[in-house]
PDB file of N, CA and C in Angstrom:
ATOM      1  N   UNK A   1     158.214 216.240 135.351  1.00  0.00           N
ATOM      2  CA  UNK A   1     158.858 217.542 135.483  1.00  0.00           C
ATOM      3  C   UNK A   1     158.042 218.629 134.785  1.00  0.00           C
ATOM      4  N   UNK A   2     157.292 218.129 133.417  1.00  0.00           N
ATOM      5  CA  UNK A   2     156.642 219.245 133.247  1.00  0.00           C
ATOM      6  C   UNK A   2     155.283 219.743 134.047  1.00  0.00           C
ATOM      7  N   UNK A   3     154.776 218.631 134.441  1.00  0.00           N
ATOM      8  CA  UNK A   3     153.727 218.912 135.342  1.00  0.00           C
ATOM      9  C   UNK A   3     154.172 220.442 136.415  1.00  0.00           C
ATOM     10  N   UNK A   4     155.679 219.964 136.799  1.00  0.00           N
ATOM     11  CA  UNK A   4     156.164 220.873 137.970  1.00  0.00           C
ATOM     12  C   UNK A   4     156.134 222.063 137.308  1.00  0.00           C
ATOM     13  N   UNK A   5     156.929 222.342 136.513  1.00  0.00           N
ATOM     14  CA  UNK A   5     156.883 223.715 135.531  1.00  0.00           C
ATOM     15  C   UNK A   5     155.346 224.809 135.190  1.00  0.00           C
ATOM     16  N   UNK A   6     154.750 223.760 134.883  1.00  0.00           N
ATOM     17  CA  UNK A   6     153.273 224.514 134.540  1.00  0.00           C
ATOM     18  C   UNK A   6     152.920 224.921 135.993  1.00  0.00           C
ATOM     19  N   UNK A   7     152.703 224.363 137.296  1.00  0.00           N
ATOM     20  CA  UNK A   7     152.231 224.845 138.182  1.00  0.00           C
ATOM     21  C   UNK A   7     153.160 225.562 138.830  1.00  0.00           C
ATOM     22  N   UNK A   8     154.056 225.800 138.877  1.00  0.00           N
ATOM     23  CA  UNK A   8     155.271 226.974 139.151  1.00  0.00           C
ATOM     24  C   UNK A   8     154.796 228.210 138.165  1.00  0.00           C
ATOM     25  N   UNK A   9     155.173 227.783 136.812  1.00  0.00           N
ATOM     26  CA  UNK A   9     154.205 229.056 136.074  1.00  0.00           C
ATOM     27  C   UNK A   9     152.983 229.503 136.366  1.00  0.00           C
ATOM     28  N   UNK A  10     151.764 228.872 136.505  1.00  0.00           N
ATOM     29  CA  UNK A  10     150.272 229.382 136.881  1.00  0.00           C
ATOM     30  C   UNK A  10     150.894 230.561 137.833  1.00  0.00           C
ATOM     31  N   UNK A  11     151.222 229.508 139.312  1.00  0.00           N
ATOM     32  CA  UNK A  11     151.499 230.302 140.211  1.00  0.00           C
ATOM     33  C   UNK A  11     152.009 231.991 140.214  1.00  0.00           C
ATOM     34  N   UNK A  12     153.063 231.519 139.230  1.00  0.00           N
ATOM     35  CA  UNK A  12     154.052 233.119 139.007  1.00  0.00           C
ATOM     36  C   UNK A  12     152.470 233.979 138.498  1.00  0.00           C
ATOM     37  N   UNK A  13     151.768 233.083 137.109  1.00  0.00           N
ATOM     38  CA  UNK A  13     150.721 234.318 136.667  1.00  0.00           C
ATOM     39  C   UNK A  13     150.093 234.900 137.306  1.00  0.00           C
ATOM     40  N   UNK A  14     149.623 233.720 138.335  1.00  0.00           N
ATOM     41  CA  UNK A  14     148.358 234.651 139.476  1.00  0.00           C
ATOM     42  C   UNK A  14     149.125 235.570 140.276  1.00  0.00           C
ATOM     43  N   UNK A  15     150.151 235.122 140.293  1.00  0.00           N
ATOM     44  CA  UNK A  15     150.684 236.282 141.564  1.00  0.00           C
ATOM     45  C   UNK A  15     151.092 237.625 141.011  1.00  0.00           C
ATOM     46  N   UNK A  16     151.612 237.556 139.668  1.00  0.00           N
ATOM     47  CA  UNK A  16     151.172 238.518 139.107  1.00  0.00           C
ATOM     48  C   UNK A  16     150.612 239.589 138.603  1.00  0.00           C
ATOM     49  N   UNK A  17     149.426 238.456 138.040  1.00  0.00           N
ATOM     50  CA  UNK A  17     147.916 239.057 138.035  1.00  0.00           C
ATOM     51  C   UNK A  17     147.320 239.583 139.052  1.00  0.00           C
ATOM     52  N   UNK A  18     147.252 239.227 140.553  1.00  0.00           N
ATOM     53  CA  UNK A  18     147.280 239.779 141.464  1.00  0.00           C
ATOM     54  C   UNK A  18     147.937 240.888 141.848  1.00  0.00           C
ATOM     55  N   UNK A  19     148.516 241.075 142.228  1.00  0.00           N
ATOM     56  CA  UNK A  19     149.398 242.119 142.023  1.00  0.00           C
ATOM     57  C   UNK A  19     149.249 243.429 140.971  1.00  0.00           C
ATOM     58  N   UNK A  20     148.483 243.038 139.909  1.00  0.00           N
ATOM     59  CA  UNK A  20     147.709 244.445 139.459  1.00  0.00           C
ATOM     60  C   UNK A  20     146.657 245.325 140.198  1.00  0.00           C
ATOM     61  N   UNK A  21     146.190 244.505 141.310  1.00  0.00           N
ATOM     62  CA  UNK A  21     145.305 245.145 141.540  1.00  0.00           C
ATOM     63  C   UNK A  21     145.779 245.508 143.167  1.00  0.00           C
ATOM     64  N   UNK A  22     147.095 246.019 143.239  1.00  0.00           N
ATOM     65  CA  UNK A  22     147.496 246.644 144.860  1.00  0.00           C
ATOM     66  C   UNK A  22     147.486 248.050 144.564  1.00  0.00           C
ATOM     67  N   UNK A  23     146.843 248.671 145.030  1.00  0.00           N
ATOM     68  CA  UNK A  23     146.906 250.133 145.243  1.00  0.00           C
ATOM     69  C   UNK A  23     148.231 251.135 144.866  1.00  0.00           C
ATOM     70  N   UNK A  24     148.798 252.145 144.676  1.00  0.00           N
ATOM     71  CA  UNK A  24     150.075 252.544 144.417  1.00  0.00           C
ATOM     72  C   UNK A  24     150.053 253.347 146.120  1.00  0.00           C
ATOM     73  N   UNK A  25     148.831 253.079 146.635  1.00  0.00           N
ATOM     74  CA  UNK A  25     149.268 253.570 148.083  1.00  0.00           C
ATOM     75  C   UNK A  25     149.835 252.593 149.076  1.00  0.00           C
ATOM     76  N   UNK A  26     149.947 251.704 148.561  1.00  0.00           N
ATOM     77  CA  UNK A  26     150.076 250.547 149.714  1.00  0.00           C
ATOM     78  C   UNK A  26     151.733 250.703 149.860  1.00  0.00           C
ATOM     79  N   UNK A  27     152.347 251.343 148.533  1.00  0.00           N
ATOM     80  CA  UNK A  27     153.861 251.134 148.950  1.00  0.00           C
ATOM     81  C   UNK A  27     154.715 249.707 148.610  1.00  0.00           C
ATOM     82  N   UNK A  28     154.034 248.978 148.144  1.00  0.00           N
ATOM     83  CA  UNK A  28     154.345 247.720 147.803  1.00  0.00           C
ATOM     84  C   UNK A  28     154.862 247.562 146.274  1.00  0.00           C
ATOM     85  N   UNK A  29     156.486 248.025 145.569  1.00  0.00           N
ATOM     86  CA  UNK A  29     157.524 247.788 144.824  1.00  0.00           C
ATOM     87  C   UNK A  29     157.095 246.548 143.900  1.00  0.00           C
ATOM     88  N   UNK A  30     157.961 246.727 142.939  1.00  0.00           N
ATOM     89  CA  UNK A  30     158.216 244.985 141.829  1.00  0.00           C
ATOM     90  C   UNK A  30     158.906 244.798 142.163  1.00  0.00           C
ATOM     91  N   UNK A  31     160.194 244.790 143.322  1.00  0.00           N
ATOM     92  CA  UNK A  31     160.721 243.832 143.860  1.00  0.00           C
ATOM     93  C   UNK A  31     160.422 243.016 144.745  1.00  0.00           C
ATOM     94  N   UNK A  32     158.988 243.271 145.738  1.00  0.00           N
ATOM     95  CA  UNK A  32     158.475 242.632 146.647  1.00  0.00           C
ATOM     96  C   UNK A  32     157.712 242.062 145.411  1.00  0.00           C
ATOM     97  N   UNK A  33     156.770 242.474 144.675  1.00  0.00           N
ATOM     98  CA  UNK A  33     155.964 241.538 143.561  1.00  0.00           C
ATOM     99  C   UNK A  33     156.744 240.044 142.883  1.00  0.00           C
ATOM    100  N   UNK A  34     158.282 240.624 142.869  1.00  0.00           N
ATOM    101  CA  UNK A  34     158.932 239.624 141.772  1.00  0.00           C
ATOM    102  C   UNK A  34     159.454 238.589 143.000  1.00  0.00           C
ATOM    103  N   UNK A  35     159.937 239.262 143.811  1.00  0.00           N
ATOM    104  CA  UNK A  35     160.453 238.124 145.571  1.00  0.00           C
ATOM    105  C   UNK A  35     159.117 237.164 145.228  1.00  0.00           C
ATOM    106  N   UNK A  36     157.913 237.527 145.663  1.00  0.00           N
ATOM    107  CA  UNK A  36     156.662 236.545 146.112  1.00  0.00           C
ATOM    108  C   UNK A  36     156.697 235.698 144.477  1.00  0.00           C
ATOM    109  N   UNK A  37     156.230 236.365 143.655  1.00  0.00           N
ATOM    110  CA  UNK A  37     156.241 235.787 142.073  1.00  0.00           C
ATOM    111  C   UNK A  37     157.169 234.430 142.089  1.00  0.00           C
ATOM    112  N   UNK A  38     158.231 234.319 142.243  1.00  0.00           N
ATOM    113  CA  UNK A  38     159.291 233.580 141.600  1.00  0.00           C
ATOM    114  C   UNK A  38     159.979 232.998 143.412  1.00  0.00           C
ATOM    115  N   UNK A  39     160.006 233.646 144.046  1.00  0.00           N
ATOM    116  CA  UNK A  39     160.087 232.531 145.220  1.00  0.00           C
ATOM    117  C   UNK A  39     159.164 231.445 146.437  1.00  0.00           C
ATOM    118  N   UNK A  40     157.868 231.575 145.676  1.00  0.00           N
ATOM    119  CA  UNK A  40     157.135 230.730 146.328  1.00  0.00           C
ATOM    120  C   UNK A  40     157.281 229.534 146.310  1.00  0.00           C
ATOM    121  N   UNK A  41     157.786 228.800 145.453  1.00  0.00           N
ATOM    122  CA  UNK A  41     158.524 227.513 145.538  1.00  0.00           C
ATOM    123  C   UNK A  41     159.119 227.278 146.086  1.00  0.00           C
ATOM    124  N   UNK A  42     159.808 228.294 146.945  1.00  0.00           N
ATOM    125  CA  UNK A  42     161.602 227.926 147.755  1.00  0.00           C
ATOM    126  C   UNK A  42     160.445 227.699 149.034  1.00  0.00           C
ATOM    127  N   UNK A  43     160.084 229.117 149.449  1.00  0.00           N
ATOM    128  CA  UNK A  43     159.301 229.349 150.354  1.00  0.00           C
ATOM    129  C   UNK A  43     158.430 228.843 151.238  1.00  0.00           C
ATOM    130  N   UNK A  44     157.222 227.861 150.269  1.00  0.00           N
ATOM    131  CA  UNK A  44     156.367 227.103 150.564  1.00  0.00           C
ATOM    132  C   UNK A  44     156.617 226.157 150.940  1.00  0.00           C
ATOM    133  N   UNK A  45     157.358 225.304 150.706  1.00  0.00           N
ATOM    134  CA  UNK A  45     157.926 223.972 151.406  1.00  0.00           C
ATOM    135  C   UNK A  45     158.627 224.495 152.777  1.00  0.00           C
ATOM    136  N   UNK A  46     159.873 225.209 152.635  1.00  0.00           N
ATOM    137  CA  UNK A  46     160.078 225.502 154.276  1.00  0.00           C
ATOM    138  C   UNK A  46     158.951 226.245 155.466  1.00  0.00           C
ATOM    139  N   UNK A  47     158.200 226.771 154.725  1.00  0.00           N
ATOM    140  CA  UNK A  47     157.228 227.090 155.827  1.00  0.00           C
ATOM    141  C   UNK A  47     156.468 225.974 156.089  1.00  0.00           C
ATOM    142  N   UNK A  48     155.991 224.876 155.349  1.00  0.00           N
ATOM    143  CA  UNK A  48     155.392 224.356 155.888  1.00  0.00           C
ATOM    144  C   UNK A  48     156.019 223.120 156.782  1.00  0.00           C
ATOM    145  N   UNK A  49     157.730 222.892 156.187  1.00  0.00           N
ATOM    146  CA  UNK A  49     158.096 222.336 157.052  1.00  0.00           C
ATOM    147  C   UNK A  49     158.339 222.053 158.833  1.00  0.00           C
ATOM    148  N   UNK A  50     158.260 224.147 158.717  1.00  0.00           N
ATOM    149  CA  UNK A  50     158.575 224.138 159.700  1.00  0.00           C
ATOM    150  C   UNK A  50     157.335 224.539 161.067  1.00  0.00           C
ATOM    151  N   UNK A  51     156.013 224.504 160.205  1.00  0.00           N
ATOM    152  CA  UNK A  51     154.762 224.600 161.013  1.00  0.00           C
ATOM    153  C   UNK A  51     154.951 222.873 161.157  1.00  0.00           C
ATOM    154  N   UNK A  52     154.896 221.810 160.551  1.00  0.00           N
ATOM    155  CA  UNK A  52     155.170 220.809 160.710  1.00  0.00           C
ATOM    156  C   UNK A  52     155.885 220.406 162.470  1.00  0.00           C
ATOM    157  N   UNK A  53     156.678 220.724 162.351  1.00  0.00           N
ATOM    158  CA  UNK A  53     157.890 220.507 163.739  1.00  0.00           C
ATOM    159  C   UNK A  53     157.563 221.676 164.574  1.00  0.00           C
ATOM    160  N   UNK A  54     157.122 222.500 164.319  1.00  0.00           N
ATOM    161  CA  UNK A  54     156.345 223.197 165.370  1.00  0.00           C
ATOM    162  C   UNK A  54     155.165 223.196 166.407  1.00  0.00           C
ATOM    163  N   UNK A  55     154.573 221.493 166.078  1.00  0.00           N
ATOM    164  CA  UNK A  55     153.721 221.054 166.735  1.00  0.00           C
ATOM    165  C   UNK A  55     153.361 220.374 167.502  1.00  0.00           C
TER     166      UNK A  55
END
């Protein structure tokens, strides 16, 4: 379980960290930053489930 935790965290940092460097023209909020940040875990598994059965 901690294994899971640390790479859930990295993740959140980079996306983060990323996320410093979007333009203030792009229009792109910290609520779209914090959505991607903290729900890529939910996210990533159903998308790939469903490219899976899409084939």
């Amino acid at each position: 379980m901690r294994e899971v935790l640390m790479i859930y965290l990295c993740g959140v940092i980079v996306l983060l960290a990323v996320s410093t460097m979007i333009n203030d023209e792009e229009k792109i909020g910290l609520d779209h930053i914090l959505i991607a940040g903290f729900g890529w875990p939910v996210l990533t598994p159903l998308l790939a489930f469903r490219a899976w059965h899409g084939r």
